[in-house]
Protein backbone atom coordinates (compact mmCIF):
# COMPACT_ATOMS: atom_id res chain seq x y z
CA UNK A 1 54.10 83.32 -93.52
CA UNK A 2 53.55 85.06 -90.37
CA UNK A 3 50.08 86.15 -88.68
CA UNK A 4 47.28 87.39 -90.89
CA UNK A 5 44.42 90.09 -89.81
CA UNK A 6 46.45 90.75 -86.93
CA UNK A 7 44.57 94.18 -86.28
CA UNK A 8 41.59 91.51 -85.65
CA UNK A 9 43.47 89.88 -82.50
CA UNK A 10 45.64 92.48 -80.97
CA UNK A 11 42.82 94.25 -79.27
CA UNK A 12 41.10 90.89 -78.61
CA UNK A 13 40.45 90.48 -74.55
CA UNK A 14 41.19 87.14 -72.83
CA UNK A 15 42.44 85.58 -69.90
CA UNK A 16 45.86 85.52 -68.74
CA UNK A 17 44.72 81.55 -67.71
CA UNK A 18 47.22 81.69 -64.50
CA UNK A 19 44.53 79.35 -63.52
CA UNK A 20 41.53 77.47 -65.26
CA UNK A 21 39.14 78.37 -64.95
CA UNK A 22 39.95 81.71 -64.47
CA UNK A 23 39.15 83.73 -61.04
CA UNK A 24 36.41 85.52 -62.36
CA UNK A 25 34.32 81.99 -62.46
CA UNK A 26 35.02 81.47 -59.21
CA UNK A 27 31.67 81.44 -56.57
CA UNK A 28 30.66 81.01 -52.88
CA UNK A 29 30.19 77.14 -53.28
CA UNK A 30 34.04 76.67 -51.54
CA UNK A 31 34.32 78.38 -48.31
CA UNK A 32 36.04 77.77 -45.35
CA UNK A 33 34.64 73.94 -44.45
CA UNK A 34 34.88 72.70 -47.56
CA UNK A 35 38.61 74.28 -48.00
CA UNK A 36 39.51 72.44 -44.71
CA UNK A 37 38.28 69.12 -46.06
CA UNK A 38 40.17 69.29 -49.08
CA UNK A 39 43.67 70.26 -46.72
CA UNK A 40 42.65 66.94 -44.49
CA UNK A 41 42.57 64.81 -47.89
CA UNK A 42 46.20 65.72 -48.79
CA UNK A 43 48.47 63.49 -48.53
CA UNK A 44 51.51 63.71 -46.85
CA UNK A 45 53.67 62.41 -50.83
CA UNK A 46 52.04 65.36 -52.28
CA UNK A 47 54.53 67.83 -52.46
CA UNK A 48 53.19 71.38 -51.87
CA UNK A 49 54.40 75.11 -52.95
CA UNK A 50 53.28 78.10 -50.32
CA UNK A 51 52.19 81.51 -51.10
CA UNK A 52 52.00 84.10 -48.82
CA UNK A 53 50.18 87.54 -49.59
CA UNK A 54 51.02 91.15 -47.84
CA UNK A 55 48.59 93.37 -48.67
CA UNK A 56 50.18 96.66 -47.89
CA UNK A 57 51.89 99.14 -50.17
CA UNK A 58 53.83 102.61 -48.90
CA UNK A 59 51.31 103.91 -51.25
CA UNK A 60 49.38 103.31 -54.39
CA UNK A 61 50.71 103.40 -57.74
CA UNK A 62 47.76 104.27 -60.26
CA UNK A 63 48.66 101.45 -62.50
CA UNK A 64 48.36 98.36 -59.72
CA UNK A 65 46.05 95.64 -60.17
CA UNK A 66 47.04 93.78 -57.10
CA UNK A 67 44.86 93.48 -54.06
CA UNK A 68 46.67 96.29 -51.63
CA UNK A 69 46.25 99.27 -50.04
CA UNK A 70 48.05 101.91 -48.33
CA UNK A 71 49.92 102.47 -44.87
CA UNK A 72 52.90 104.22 -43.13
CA UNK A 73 51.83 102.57 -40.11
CA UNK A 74 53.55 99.68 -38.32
CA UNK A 75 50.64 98.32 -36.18
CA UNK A 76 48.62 97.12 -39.18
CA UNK A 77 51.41 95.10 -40.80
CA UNK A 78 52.17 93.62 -37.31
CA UNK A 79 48.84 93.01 -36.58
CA UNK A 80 48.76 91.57 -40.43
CA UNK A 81 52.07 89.13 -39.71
CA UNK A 82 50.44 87.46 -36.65
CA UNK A 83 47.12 86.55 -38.31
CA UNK A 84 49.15 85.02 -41.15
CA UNK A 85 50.92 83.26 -38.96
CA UNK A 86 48.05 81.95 -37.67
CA UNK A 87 46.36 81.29 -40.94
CA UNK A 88 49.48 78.87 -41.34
CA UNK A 89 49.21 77.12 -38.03
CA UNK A 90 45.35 76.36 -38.95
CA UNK A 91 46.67 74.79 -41.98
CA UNK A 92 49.04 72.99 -40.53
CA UNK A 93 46.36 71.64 -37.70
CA UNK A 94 43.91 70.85 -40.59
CA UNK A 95 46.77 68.88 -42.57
CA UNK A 96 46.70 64.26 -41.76
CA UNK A 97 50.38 64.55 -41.75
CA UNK A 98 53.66 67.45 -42.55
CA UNK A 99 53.58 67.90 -46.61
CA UNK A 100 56.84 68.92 -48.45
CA UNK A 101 56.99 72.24 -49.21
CA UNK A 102 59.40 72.76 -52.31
CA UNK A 103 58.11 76.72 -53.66
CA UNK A 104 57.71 79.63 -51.50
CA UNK A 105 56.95 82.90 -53.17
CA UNK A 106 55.56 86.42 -50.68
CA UNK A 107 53.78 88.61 -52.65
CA UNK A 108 51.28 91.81 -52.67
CA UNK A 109 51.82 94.46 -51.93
CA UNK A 110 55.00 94.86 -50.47
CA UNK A 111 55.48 91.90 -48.64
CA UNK A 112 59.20 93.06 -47.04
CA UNK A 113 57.21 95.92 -45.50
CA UNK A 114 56.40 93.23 -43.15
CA UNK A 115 58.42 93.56 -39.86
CA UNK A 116 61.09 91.24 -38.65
CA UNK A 117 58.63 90.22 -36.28
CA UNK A 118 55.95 89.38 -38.69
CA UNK A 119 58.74 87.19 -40.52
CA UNK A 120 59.96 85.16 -37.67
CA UNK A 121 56.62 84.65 -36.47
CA UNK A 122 55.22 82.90 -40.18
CA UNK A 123 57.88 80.82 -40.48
CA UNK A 124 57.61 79.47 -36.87
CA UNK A 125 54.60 78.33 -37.95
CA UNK A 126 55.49 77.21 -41.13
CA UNK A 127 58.08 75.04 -39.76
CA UNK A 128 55.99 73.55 -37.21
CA UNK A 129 53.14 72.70 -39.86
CA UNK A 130 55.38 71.52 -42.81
CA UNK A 131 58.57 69.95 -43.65
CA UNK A 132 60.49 72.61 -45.55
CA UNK A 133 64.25 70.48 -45.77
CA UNK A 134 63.80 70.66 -49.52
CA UNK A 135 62.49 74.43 -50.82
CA UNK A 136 64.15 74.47 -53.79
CA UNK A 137 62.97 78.34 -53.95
CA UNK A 138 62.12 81.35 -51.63
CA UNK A 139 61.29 84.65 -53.71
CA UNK A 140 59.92 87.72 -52.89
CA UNK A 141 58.16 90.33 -54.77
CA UNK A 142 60.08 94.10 -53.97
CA UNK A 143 59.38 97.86 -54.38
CA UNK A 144 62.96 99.15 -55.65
CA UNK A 145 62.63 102.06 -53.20
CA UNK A 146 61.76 100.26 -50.01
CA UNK A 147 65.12 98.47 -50.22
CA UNK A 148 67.76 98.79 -47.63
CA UNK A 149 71.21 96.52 -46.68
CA UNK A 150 69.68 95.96 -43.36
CA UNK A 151 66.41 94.67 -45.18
CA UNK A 152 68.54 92.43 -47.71
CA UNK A 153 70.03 90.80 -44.85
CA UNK A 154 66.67 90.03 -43.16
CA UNK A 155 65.65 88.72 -45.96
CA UNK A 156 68.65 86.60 -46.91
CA UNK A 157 68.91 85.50 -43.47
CA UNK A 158 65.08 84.23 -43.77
CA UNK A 159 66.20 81.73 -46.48
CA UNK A 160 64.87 83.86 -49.24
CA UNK A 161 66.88 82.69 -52.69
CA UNK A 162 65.14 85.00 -55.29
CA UNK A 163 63.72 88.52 -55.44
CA UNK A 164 61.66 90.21 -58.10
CA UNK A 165 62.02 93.82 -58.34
CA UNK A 166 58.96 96.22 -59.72
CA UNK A 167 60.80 98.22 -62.34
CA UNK A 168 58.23 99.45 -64.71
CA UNK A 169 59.82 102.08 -66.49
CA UNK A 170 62.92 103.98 -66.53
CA UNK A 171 61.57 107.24 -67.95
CA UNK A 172 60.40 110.26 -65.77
CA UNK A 173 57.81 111.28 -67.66
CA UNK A 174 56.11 107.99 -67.46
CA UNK A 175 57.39 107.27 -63.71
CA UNK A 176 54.81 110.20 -62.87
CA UNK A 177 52.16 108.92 -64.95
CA UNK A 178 51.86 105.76 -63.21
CA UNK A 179 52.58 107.68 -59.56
CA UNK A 180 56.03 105.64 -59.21
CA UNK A 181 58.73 107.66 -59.20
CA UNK A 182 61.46 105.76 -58.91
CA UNK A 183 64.85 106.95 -60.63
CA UNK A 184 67.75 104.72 -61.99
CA UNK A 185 69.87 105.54 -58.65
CA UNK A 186 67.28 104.06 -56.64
CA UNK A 187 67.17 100.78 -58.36
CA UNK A 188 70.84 100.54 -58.24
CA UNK A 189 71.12 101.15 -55.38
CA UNK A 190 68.67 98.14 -54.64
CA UNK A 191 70.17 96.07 -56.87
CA UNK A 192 74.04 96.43 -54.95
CA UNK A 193 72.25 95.91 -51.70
CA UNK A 194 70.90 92.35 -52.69
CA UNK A 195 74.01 92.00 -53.82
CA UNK A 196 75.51 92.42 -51.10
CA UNK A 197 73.61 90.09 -49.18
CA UNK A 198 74.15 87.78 -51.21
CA UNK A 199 71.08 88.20 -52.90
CA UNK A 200 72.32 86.96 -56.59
CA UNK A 201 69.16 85.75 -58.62
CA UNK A 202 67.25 88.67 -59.51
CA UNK A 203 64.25 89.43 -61.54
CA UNK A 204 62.88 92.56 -62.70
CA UNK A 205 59.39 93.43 -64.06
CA UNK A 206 59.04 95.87 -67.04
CA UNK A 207 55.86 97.32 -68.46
CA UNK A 208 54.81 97.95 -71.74
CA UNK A 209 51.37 99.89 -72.40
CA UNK A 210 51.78 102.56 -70.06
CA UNK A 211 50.57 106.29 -70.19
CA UNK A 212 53.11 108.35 -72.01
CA UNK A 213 55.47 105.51 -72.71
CA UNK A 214 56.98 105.31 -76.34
CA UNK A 215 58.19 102.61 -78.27
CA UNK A 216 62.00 103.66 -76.76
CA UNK A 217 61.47 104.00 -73.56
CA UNK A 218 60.32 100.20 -73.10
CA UNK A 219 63.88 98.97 -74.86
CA UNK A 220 65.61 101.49 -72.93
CA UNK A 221 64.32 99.71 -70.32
CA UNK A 222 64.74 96.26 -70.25
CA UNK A 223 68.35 97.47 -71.79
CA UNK A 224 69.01 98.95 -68.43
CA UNK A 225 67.56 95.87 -66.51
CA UNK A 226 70.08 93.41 -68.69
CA UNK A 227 72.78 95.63 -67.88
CA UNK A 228 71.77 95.49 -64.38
CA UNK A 229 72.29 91.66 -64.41
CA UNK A 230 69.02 90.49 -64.30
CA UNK A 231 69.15 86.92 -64.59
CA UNK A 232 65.14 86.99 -65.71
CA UNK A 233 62.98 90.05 -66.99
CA UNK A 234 58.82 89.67 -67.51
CA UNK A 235 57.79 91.61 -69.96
CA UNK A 236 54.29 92.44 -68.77
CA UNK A 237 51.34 94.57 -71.20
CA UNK A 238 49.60 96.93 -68.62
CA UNK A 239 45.85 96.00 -68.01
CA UNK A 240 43.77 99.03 -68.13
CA UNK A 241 40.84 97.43 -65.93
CA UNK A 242 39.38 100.53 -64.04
CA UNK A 243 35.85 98.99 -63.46
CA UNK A 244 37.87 96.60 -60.69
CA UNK A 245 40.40 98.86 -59.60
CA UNK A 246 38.88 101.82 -59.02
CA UNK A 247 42.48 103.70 -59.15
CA UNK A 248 43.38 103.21 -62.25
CA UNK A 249 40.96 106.09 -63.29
CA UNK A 250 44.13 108.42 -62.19
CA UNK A 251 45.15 107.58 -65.35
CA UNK A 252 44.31 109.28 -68.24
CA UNK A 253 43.32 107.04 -70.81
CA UNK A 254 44.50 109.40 -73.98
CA UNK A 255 47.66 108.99 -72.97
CA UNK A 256 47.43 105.30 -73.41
CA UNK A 257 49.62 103.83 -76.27
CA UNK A 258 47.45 102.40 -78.92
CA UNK A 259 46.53 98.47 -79.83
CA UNK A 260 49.17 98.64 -82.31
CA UNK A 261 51.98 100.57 -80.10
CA UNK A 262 51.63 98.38 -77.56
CA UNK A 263 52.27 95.61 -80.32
CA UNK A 264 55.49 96.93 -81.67
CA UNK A 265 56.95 98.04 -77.65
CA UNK A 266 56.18 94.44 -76.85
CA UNK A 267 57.96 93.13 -80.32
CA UNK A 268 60.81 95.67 -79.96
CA UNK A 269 61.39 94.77 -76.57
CA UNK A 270 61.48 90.73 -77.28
CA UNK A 271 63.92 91.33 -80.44
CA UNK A 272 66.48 93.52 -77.86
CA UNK A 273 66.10 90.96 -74.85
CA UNK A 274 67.15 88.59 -77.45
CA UNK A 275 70.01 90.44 -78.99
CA UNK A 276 71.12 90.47 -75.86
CA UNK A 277 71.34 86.65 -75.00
CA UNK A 278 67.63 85.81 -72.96
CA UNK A 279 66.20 83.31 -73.95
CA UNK A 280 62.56 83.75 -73.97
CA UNK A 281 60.33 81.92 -71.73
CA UNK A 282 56.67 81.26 -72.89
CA UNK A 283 55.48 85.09 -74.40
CA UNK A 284 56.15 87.17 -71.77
CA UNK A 285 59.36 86.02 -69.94
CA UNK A 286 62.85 86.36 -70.56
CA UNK A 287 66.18 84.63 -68.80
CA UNK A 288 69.25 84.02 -69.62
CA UNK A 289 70.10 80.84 -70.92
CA UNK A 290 72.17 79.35 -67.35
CA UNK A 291 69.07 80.23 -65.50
CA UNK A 292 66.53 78.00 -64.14
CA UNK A 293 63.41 78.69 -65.60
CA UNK A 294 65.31 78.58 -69.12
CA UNK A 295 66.29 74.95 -68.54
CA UNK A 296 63.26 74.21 -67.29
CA UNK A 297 61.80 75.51 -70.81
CA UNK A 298 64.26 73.15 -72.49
CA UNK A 299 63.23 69.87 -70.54
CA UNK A 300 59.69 70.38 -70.56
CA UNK A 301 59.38 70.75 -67.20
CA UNK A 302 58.12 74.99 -67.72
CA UNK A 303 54.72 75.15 -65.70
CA UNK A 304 52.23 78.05 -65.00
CA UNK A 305 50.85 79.34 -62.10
CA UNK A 306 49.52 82.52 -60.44
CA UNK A 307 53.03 83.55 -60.28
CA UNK A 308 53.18 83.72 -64.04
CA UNK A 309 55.81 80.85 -65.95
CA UNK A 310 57.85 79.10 -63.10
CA UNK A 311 59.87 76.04 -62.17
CA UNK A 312 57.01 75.14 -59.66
CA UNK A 313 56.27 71.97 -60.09
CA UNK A 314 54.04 70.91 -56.57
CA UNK A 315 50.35 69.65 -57.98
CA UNK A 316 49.43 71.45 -54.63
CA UNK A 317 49.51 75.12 -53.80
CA UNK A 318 48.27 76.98 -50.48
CA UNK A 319 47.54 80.50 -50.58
CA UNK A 320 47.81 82.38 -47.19
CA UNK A 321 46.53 85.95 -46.94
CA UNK A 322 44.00 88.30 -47.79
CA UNK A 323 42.86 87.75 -51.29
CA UNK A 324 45.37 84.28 -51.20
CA UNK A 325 44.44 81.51 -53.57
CA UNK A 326 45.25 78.13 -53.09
CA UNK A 327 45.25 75.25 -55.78
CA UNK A 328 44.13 71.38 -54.41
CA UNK A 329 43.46 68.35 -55.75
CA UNK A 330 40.05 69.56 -55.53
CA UNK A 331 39.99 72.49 -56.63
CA UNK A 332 40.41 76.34 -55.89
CA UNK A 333 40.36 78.41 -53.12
CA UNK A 334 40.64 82.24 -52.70
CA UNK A 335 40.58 84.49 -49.48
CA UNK A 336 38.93 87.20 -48.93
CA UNK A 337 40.01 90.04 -50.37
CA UNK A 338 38.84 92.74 -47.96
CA UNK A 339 41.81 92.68 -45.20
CA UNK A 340 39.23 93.31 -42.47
CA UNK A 341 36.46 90.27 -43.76
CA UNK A 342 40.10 88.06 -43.61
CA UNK A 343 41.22 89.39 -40.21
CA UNK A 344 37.60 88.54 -38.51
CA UNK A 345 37.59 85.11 -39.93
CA UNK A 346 41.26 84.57 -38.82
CA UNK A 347 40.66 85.91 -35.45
CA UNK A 348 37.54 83.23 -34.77
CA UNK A 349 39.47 80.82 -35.39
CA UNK A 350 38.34 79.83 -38.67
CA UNK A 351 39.99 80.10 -42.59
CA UNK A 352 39.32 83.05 -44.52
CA UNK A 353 38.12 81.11 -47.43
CA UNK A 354 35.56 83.64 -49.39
CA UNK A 355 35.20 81.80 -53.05
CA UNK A 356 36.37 79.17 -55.22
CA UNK A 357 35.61 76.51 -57.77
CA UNK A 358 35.24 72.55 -57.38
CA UNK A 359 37.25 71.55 -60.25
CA UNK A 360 35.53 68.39 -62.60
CA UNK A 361 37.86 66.08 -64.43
CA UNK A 362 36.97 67.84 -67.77
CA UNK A 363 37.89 71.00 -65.61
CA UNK A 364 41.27 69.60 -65.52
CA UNK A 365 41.80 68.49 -68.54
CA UNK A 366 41.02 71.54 -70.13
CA UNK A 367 43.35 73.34 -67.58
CA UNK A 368 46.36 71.10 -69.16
CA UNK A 369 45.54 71.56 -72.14
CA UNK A 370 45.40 74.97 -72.11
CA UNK A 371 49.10 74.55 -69.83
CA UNK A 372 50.72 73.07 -72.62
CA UNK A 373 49.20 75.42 -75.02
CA UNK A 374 51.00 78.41 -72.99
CA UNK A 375 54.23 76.52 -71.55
CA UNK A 376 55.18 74.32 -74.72
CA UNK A 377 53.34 76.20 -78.14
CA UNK A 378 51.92 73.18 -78.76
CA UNK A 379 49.75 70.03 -77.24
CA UNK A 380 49.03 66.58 -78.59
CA UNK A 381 45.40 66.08 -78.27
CA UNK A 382 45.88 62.44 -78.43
CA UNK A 383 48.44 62.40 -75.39
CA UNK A 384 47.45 59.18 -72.98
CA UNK A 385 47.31 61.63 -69.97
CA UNK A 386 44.75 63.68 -71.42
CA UNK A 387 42.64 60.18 -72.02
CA UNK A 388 40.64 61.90 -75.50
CA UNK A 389 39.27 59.55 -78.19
CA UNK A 390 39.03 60.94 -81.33
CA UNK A 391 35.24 60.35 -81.63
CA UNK A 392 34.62 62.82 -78.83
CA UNK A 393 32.24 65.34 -79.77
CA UNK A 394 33.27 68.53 -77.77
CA UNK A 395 36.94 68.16 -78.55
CA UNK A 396 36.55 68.47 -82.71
CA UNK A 397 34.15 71.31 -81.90
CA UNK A 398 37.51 72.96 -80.56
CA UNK A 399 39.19 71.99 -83.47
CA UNK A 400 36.95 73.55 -85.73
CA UNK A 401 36.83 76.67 -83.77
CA UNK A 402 40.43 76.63 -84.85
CA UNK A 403 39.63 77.04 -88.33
CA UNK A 404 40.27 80.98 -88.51
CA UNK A 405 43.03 81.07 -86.44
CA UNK A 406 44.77 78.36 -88.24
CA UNK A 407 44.10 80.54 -91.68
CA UNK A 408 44.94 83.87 -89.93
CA UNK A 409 48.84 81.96 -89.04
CA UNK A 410 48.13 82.00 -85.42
CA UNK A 411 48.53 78.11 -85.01
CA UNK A 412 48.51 75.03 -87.02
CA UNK A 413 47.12 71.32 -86.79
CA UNK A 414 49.26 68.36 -87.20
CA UNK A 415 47.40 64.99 -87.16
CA UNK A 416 46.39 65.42 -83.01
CA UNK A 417 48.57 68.31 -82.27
CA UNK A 418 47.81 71.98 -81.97
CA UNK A 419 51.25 73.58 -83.01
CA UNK A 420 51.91 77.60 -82.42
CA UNK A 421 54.55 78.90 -84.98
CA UNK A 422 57.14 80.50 -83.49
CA UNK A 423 56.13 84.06 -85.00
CA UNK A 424 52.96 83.86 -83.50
CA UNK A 425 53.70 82.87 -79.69
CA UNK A 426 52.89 86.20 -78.42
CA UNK A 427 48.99 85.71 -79.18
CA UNK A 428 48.96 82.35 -77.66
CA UNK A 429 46.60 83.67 -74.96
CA UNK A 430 44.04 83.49 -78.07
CA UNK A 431 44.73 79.97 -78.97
CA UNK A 432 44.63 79.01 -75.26
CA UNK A 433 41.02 80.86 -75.25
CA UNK A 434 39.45 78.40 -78.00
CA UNK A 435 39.68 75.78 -75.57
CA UNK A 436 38.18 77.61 -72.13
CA UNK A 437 34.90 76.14 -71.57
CA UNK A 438 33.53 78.95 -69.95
CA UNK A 439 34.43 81.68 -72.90
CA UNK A 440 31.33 81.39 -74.85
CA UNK A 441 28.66 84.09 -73.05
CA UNK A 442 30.95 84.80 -70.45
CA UNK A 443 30.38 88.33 -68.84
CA UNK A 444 34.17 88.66 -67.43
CA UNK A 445 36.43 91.30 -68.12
CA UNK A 446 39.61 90.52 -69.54
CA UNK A 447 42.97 92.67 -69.93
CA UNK A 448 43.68 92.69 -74.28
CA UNK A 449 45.90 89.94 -75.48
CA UNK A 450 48.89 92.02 -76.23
């Protein structure tokens, strides 16, 4: 039948619930001592995932949201690689006994801007602090144009198995917008470098949304990115969010694409990535089918994260870095985001914990539910690991906020089960929403669902 009043939801703003609850609701009741306790409880049969932030860029591109800034400089960044290596070691130190570590994933920024040094010197620490025999993955986040042979090599020889490379778009006109230029020589020329190295499982990120960008020049590009070889693509709306990133005001907001442009790019690029074998992965990923985030997706083993959809299983994530956060049995944890607040804490000796949230058991359940919601289209209320008897009063109050959404065709109930229709996957954010605790009066700022 497909989804009703849709002019109604596309503009709707909500969470992108890479965590619940979501970072905004985070406060100054987890800081550094209480962070440290909840590292001491782990357990070494906990298996953990790592994140490591770099927050430096060449320069700024007007459409970033990250937490970054700009420098041609190579003190800071060395400066930057020996405090995170330290950050580590203080883990490590804080830590009962050596977790697993099967995930790690560098972002920013441009984390390969950090220097060999800077490199050597993390992982040092990381193997001294944690057993990493069994990383099933080592990614990277990459600018296209700061990629060299010499630089593929380093990063190969690091143990890195998968990069993600910032591609945007392919069209001048909107490369300039956005202040990337980056033209299709300089990808490819990226692309045969990994290559080289040995660098085979490659992801590429393409916009829709953008200033000046038309309905062709998204399918152009995630055309270009298939014929690349990409074995995933994300297909990611732009958030317009000046009021926290102050930059973004570069861009002029009449040259935005409309609620309903951005609709069709995003449907128009889905129906090409498609035609042209990915398999899509939640609503805003795409692999191809051999890949292992797609079988993942099949076994029902897909999970979400701050890294978007992944094959990240660990319960338990540590965030190292300015503006870092860490997932525990206990609950959140996020660094400072000003580099200098993080490098004073760092150098006393002490973690740069700034905010976070205790998490409640109702906390977590809602966080699964919400999981399953965005990973699998649909969850079964009546599941034994979510523990909810029917009677329970604030669960049928979610069900009968469902009411319009279930008449407007953007999901369904089956007996226990919230069900998305297939058509209707790419507003699932909204479904997800119905279910956040903290929604109702919330003053947080969300990107728009599509």
């Amino acid at each position: 039948m497909g989804v009703r009043n849709l002019s109604r939801y596309t503009a709707e703003t909500v969470p992108r619930y890479t965590s619940y609850p979501p970072a905004p609701h985070f406060d100054d009741t987890v800081g550094p001592e209480r962070y440290a306790g909840w590292l001491h409880d782990l357990t070494a049969d906990e298996p953990v995932s790592v994140y490591l932030h770099v927050p430096y860029c060449r320069a700024i591109c007007s459409y970033c949201g990250c937490f970054t800034k700009a420098t041609k400089k190579p003190e800071p960044l060395l400066a930057y690689g020996a405090r995170l290596a330290r950050e580590v070691e203080l883990a490590g130190a804080a830590l009962r006994k050596r977790p697993k570590v099967t995930h790690i994933h560098w972002g920013g920024g441009t984390p390969s801007l950090l220097p060999r040094a800077g490199f050597e010197a993390v992982f040092n620490a990381l193997y001294d602090g944690f057993d990493l025999e069994g990383v099933e993955e080592h990614a990277i986040e990459l600018d296209p144009r700061e990629v060299t042979l010499a630089q593929a090599r380093l990063l190969k020889s690091v143990g890195v198995t998968r990069v993600s490379l910032g591609i945007q778009d392919l069209n001048a006109k909107v490369q300039s917008a956005i202040g990337r230029v980056q033209p299709l020589e300089v990808v490819q020329k990226a692309v045969d470098a990994l290559r080289t190295a040995g660098l085979d499982a490659i992801n590429m990120d393409v916009m829709y949304g953008l200033p000046e960008q038309s309905l062709e020049d998204v399918v152009r590009s995630v055309t270009v990115c298939a014929a690349l070889g990409a074995n995933r693509i994300a297909l990611f709306g732009y958030a317009h969010v000046p009021w926290m990133k102050k930059h973004q005001s570069l861009i002029d907001e009449e040259a935005l694409p409309s609620a309903g442009l951005r609709l069709e790019q995003a449907r128009a690029a889905h129906k090409a990535l498609e035609h042209l074998g990915y398999t899509s992965i939640g609503f805003d990923h795409f692999a191809l089918p051999s890949d292992a985030i797609a079988q993942a997706q099949n076994a029902g083993t897909l999970r979400r994260n701050f890294q978007g959809y992944t094959t990240d299983t660990a319960p338990v994530m540590l965030g190292f870095g300015a503006s870092a956060i860490g997932k525990l049995p206990g609950g959140y944890a996020q660094n400072h985001a000003d580099i200098g607040a993080w490098n004073r804490a760092i150098d006393a000796g002490s973690f740069g914990t700034q905010r976070g949230f205790a998490l409640s058991n109702q906390d977590r359940l809602r966080g699964s539910i919400i999981e399953d919601i965005l990973t699998r289209f649909e969850v079964d209320l009546s599941a034994e690991r979510f523990g909810i008897q029917p009677h329970q009063t604030w669960i049928n109050q979610e069900l009968i906020a469902l009411d319009e959404l279930v008449e407007d065709g953007l999901c369904e109930i089956r007996g226990s089960r919230v069900h998305i229709p297939l058509d209707a996957r790419f507003l699932a954010r909204i479904v997800a929403h119905r279910f956040d605790a903290f929604a109702p009066g919330s003053k947080a700022r969300h990107s728009i669902a599509v």
